[in-house]
Structures are given as C-alpha cells and as structure tokens.
N, C-alpha and C. Protein backbone atom coordinates (compact mmCIF):
# COMPACT_ATOMS: atom_id res chain seq x y z
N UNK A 1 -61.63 59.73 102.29
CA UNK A 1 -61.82 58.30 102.42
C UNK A 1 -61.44 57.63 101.10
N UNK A 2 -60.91 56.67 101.10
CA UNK A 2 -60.19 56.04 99.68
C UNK A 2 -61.01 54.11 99.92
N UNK A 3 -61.12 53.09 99.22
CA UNK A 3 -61.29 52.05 99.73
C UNK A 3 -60.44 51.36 100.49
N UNK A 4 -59.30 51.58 100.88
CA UNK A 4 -58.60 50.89 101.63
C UNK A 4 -58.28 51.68 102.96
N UNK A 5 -58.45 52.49 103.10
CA UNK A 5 -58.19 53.85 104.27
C UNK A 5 -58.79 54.88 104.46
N UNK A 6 -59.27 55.26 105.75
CA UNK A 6 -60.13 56.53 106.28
C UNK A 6 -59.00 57.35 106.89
N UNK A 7 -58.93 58.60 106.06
CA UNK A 7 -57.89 59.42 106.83
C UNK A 7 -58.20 61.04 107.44
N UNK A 8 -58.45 61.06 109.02
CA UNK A 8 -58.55 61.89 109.40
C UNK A 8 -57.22 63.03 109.90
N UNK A 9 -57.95 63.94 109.33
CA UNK A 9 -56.70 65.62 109.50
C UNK A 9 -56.94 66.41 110.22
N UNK A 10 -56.42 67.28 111.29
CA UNK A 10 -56.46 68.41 111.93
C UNK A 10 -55.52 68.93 111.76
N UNK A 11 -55.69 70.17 111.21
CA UNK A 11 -54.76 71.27 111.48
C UNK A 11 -54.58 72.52 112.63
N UNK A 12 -53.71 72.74 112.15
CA UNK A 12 -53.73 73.94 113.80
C UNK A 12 -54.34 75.41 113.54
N UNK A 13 -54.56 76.15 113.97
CA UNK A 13 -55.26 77.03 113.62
C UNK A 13 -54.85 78.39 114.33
N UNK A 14 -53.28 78.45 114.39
CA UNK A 14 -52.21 79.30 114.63
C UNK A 14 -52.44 79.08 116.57
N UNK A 15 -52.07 77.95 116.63
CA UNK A 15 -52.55 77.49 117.80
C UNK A 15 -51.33 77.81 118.66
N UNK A 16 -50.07 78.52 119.53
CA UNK A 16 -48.88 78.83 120.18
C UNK A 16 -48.59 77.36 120.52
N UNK A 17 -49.03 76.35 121.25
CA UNK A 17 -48.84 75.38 121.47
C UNK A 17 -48.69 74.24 120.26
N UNK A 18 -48.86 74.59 119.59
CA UNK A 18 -49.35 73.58 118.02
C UNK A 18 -47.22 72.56 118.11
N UNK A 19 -47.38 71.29 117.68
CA UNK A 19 -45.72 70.79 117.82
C UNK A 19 -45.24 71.34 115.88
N UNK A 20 -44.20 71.31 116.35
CA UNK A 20 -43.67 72.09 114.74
C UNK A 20 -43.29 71.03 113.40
N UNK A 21 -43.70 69.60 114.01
CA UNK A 21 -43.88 69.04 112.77
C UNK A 21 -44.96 68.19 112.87
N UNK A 22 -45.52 67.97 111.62
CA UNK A 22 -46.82 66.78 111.10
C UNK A 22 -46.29 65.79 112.02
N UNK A 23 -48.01 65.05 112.38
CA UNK A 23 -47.49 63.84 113.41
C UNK A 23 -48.55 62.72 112.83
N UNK A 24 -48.51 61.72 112.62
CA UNK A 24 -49.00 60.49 112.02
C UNK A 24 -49.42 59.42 113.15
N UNK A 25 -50.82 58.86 112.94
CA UNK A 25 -51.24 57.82 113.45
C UNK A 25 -51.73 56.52 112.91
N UNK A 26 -51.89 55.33 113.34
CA UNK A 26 -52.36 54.30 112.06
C UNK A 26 -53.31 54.03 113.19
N UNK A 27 -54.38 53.12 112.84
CA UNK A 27 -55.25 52.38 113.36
C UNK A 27 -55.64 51.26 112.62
N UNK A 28 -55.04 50.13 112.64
CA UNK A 28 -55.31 49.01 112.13
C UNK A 28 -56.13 48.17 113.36
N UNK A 29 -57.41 47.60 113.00
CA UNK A 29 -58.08 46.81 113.51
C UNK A 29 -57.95 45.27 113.32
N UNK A 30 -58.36 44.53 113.84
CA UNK A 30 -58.07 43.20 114.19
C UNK A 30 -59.30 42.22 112.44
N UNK A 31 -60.31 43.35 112.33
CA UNK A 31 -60.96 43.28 110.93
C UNK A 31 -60.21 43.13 109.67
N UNK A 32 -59.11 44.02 109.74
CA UNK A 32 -57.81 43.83 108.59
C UNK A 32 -57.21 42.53 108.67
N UNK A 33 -57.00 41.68 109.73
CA UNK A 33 -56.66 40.49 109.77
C UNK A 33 -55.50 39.73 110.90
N UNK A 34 -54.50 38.91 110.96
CA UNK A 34 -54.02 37.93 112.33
C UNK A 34 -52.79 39.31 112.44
N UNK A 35 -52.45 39.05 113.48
CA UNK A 35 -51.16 40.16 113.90
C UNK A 35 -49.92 40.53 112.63
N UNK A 36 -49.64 39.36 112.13
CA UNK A 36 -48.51 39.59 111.20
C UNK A 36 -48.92 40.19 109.93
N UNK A 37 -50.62 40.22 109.69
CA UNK A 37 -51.18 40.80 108.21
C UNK A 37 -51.38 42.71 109.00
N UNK A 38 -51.32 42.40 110.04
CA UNK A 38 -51.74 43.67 110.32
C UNK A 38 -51.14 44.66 110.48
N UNK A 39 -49.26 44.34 111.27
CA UNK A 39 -48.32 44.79 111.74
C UNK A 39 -48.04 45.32 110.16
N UNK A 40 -48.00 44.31 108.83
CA UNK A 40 -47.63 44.41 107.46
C UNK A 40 -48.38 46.02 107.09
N UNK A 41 -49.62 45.76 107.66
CA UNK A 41 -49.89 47.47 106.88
C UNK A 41 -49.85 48.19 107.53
N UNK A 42 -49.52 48.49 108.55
CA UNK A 42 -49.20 49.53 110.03
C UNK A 42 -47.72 49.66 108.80
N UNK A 43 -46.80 48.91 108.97
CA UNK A 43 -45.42 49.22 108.45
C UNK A 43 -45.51 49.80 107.00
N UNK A 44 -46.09 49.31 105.63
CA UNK A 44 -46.54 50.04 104.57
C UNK A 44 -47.09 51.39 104.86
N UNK A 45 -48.30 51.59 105.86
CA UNK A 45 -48.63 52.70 105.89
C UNK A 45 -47.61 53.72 106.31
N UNK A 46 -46.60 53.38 107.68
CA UNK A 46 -45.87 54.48 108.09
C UNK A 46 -44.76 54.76 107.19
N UNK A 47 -44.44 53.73 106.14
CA UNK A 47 -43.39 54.15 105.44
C UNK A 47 -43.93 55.07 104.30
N UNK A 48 -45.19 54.82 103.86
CA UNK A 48 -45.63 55.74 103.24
C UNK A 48 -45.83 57.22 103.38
N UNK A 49 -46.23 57.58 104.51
CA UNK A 49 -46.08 58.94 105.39
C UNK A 49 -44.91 58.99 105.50
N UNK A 50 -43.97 58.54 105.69
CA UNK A 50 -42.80 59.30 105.43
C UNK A 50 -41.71 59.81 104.03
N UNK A 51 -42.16 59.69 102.76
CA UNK A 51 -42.12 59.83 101.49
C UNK A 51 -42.97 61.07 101.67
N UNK A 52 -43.67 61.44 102.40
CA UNK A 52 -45.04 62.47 102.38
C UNK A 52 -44.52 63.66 103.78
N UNK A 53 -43.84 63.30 104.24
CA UNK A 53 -43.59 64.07 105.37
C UNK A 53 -43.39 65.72 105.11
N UNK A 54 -42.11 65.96 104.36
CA UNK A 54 -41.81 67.03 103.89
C UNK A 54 -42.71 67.56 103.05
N UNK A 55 -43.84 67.46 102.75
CA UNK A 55 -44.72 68.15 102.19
C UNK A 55 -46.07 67.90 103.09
N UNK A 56 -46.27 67.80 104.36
CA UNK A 56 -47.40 68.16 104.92
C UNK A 56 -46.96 69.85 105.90
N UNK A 57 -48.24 69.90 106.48
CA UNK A 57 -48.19 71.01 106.90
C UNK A 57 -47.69 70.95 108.50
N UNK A 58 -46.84 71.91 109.13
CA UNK A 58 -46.28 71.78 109.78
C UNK A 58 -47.47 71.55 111.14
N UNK A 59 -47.53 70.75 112.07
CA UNK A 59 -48.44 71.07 112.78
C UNK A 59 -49.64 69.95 112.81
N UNK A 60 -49.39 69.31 111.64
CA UNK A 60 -50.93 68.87 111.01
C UNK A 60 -50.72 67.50 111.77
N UNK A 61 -51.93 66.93 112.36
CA UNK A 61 -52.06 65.58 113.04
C UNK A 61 -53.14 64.64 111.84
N UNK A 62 -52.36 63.81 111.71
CA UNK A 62 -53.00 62.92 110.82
C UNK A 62 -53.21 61.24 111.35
N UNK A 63 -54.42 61.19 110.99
CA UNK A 63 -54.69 59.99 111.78
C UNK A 63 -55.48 58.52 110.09
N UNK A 64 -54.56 57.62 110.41
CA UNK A 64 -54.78 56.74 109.19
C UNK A 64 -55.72 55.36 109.37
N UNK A 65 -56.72 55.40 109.43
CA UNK A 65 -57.76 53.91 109.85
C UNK A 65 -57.60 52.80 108.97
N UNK A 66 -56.65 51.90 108.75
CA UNK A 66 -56.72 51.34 107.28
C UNK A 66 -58.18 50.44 108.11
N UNK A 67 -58.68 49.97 106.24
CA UNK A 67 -59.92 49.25 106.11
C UNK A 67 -59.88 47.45 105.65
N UNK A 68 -60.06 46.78 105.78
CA UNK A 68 -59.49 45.26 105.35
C UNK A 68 -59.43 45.03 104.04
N UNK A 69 -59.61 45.69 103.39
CA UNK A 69 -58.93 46.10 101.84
C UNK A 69 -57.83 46.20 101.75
N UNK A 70 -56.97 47.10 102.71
CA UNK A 70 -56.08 46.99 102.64
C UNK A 70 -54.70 46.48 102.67
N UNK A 71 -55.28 44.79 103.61
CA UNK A 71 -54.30 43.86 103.67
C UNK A 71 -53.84 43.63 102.20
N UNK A 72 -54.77 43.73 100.99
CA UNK A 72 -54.26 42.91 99.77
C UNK A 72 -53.79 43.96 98.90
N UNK A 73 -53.77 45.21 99.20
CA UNK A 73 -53.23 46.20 98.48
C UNK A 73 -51.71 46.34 98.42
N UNK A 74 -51.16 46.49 97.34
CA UNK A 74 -49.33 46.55 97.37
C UNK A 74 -49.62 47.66 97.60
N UNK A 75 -48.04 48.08 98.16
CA UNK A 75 -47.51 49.77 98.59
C UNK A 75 -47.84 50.92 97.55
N UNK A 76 -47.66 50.14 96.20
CA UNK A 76 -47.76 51.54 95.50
C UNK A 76 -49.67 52.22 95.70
N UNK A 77 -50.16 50.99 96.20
CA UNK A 77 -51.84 52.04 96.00
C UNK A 77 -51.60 52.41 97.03
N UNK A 78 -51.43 52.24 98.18
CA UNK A 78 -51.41 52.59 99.39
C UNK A 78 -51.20 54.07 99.53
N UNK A 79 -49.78 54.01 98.82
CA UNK A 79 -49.13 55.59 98.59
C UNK A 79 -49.93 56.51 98.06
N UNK A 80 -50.46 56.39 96.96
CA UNK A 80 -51.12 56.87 96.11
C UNK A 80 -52.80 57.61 96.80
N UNK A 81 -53.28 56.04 97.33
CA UNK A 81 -54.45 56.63 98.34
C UNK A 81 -54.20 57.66 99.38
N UNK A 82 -53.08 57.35 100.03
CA UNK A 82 -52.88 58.11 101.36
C UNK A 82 -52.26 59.68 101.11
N UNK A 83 -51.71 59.47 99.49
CA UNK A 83 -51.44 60.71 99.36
C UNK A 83 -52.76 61.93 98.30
N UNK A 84 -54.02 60.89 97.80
CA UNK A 84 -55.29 61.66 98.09
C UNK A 84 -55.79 62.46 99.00
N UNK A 85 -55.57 61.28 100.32
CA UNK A 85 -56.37 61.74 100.93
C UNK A 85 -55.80 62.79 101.58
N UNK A 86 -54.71 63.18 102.13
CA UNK A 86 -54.01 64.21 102.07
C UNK A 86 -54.18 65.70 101.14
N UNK A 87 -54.02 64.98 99.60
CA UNK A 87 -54.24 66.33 98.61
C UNK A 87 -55.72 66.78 99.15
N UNK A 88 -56.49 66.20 99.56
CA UNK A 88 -58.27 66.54 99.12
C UNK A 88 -58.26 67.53 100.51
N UNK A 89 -57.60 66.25 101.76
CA UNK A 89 -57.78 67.34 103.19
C UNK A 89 -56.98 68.74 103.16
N UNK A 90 -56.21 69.42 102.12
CA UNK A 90 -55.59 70.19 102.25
C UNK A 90 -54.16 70.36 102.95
N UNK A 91 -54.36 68.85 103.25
CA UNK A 91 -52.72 69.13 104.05
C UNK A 91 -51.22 69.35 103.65
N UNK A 92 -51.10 69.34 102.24
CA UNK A 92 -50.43 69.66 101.46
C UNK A 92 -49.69 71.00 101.52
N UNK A 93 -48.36 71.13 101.76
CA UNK A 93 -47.81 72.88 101.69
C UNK A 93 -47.82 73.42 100.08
C-alpha cells in the first residue's frame, strides 16, 4: 500500500493453466474524482505498468486501486509507488 495506491498481487503457484504473461488491472473510483480526472490516472497508471512489464513475473495478476491522492500526484511518484509496491509483493524477476 503506498498513499496514493493499494496494489494487490497473485501469483501462480506452478498453476498448468496460469496465462504466460503479467496481467494488470486499475480500479479507479468515482472518490478520485469527475470522469476526465479519473480516466487521467487509469492512463498514468497503465503507462506506468508498462515501463514495469518486462520485469514482473510471468503469470502474475496485478490489480491497482488508485486512492484520491492520486489525482494530484505527477507520473514520476506514481511510477515510483507502483513500482514499491511491486518490489515489496515480490513480483519482481
């Protein structure tokens, strides 16, 4: 958990069915703010996961809750948080 984002991880657990690459979710709530503040960090966030892609774990489902903090945050914390929360969950190769 970072102040601007709750980020939940599952990994696979040599699962045969598991998909063979990391898959990313956002959840921006209507709390973050009007459609166009919100769509803004849905788009920061996914561009951020993808700078991060090639170094998650193959398999790994990641799910991103931003928090209404995060409307006023520029990209670079964003990055930075999302790639905590990542290092801490282990999803890191």
């Amino acid at each position: 958990m970072s102040p601007n984002a709750v980020t939940y991880l599952r990994t696979p657990k040599n699962e045969p069915s598991a998909p063979a690459e990391p898959r990313f979710g956002f959840i921006v709530a209507k709390s973050v703010g009007v459609a166009v503040v919100r769509n803004r960090v849905r788009r920061r966030l996914k561009a951020a996961s993808y700078t991060m892609l090639d170094r998650v774990k193959p398999g790994t489902d990641v799910v991103v809750r931003a928090l209404p903090g995060a409307a006023s945050q520029p990209y670079g914390v964003l990055c930075e948080e999302l790639a905590a929360s990542l290092r801490k969950g282990s999803a890191f190769v």
